[in-house]
Protein backbone atom coordinates (compact mmCIF):
# COMPACT_ATOMS: atom_id res chain seq x y z
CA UNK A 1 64.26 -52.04 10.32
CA UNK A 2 63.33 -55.39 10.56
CA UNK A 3 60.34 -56.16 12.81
CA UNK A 4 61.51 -59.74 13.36
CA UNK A 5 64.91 -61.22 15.39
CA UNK A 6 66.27 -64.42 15.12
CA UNK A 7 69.11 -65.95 17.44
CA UNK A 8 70.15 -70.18 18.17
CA UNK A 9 70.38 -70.74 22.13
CA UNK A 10 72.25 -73.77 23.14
CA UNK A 11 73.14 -75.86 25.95
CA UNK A 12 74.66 -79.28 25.78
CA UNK A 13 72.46 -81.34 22.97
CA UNK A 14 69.63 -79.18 23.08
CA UNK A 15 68.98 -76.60 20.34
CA UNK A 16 66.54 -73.51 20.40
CA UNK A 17 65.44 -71.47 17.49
CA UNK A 18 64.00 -68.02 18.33
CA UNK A 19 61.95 -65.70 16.88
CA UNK A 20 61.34 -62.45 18.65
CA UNK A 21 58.39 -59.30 17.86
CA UNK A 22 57.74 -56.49 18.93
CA UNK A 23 54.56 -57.27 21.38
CA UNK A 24 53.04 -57.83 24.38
CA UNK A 25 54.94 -60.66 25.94
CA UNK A 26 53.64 -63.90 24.86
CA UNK A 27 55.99 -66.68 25.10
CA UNK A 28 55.22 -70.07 22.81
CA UNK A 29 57.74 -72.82 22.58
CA UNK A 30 56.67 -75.73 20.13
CA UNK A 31 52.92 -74.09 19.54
CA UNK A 32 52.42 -74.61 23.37
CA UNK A 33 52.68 -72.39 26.42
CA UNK A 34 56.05 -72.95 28.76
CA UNK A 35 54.01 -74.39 31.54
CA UNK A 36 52.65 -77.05 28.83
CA UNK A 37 55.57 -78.02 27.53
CA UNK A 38 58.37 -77.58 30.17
CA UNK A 39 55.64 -78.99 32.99
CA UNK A 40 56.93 -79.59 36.08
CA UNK A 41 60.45 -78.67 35.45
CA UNK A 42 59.83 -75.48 34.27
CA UNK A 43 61.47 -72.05 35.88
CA UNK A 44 59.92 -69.07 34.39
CA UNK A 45 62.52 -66.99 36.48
CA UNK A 46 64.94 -68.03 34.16
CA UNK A 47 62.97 -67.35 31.01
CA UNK A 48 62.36 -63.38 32.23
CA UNK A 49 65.80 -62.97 33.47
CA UNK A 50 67.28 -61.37 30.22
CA UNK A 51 64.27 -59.68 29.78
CA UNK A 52 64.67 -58.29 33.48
CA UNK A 53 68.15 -57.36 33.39
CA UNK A 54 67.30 -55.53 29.89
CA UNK A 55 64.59 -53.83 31.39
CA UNK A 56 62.40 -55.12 28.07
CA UNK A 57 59.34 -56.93 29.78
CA UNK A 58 55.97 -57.44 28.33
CA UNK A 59 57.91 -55.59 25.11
CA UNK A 60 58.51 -58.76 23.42
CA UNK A 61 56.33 -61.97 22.13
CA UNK A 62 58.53 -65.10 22.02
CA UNK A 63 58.44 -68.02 19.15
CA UNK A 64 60.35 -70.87 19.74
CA UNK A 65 61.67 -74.25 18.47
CA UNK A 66 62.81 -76.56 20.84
CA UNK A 67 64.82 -80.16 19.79
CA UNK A 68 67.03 -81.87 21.53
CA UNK A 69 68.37 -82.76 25.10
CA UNK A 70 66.87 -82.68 28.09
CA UNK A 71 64.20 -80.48 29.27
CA UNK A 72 66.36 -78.34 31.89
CA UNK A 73 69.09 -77.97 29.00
CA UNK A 74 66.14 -76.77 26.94
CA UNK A 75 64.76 -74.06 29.45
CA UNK A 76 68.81 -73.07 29.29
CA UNK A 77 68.95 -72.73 25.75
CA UNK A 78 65.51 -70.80 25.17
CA UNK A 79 67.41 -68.16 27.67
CA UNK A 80 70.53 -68.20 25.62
CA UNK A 81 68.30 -68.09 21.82
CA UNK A 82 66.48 -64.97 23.79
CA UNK A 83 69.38 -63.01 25.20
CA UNK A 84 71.06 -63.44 21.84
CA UNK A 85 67.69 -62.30 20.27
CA UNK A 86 67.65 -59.33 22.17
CA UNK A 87 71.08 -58.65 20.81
CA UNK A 88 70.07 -58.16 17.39
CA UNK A 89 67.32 -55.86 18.86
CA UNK A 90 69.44 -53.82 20.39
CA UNK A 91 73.18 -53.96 19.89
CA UNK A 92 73.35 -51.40 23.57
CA UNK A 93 71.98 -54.53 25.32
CA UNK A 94 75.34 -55.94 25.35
CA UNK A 95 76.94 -55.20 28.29
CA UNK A 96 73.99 -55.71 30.36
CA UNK A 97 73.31 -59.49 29.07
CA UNK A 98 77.04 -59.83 29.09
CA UNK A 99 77.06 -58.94 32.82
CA UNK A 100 74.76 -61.07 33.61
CA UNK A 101 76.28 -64.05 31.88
CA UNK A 102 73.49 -64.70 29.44
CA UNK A 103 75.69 -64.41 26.57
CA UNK A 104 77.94 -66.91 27.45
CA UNK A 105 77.00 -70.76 26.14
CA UNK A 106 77.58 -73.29 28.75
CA UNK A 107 79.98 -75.44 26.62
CA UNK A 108 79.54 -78.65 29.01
CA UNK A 109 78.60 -81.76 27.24
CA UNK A 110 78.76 -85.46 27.60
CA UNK A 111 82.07 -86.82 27.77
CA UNK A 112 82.28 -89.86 25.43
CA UNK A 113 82.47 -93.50 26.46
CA UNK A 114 86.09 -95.07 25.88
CA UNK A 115 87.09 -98.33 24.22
CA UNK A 116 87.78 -100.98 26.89
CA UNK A 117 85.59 -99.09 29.75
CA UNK A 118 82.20 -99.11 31.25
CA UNK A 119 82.10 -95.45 30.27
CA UNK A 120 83.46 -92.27 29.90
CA UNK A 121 85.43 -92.64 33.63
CA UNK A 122 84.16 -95.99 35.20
CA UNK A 123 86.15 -98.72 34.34
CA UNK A 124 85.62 -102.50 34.36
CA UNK A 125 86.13 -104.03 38.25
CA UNK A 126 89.93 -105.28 37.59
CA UNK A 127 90.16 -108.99 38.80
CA UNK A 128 94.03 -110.11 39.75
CA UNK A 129 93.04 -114.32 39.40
């Protein structure tokens, strides 16, 4: 049995890459705690949550690399990268994480701008003379 689990979270451009351990619940994203890196934005609710609903807390230690996007995508994909982490744990954890809707990546992204247009749905003011 390994004694390392590795899953991708993702959530419009952002990617995360997570390692979990066995351990004692120490979270690191980048080599920095979550309130260093996330600051202000941060929502540790939502980095528990599959750890909650699998009833795993304080069980785990958390290793993460973060690129990409913005940094409330990134808090979304770190939650994804760790549910699907605690898949590979534990294959029973399925239903639970599935429930919840922690499995499921939010496939929303930027809609691209179009030729001819200000942008992806704003158009240039149309002038008659």
């Amino acid at each position: 049995m390994a004694d390392r689990f590795y899953a991708t979270g993702r959530r419009k451009k952002a990617v995360a890459r997570v390692w979990i351990t066995p351990g004692s619940g120490k979270v690191q994203v980048n080599r920095m705690t979550p309130e260093e890196y996330f600051g202000g934005t941060f929502q540790s609710q939502k980095l528990e949550k599959p750890f909650e609903v699998t009833e795993t807390q304080e069980q785990y230690d958390v290793l993460a690399t973060i690129s990409g996007g913005g940094k409330s995508a990134q808090v979304d994909a770190l939650t994804h990268g760790i549910s699907r982490a605690l898949l590979e744990v534990d294959g029973e954890m399925r239903t639970a994480l599935k429930r919840s809707g922690l499995l499921t990546r939010d496939s929303r992204i930027k809609e691209r701008k179009k030729y001819g247009q200000k942008g992806a749905r704003a158009k240039f003011q149309f002038s008659k003379r």
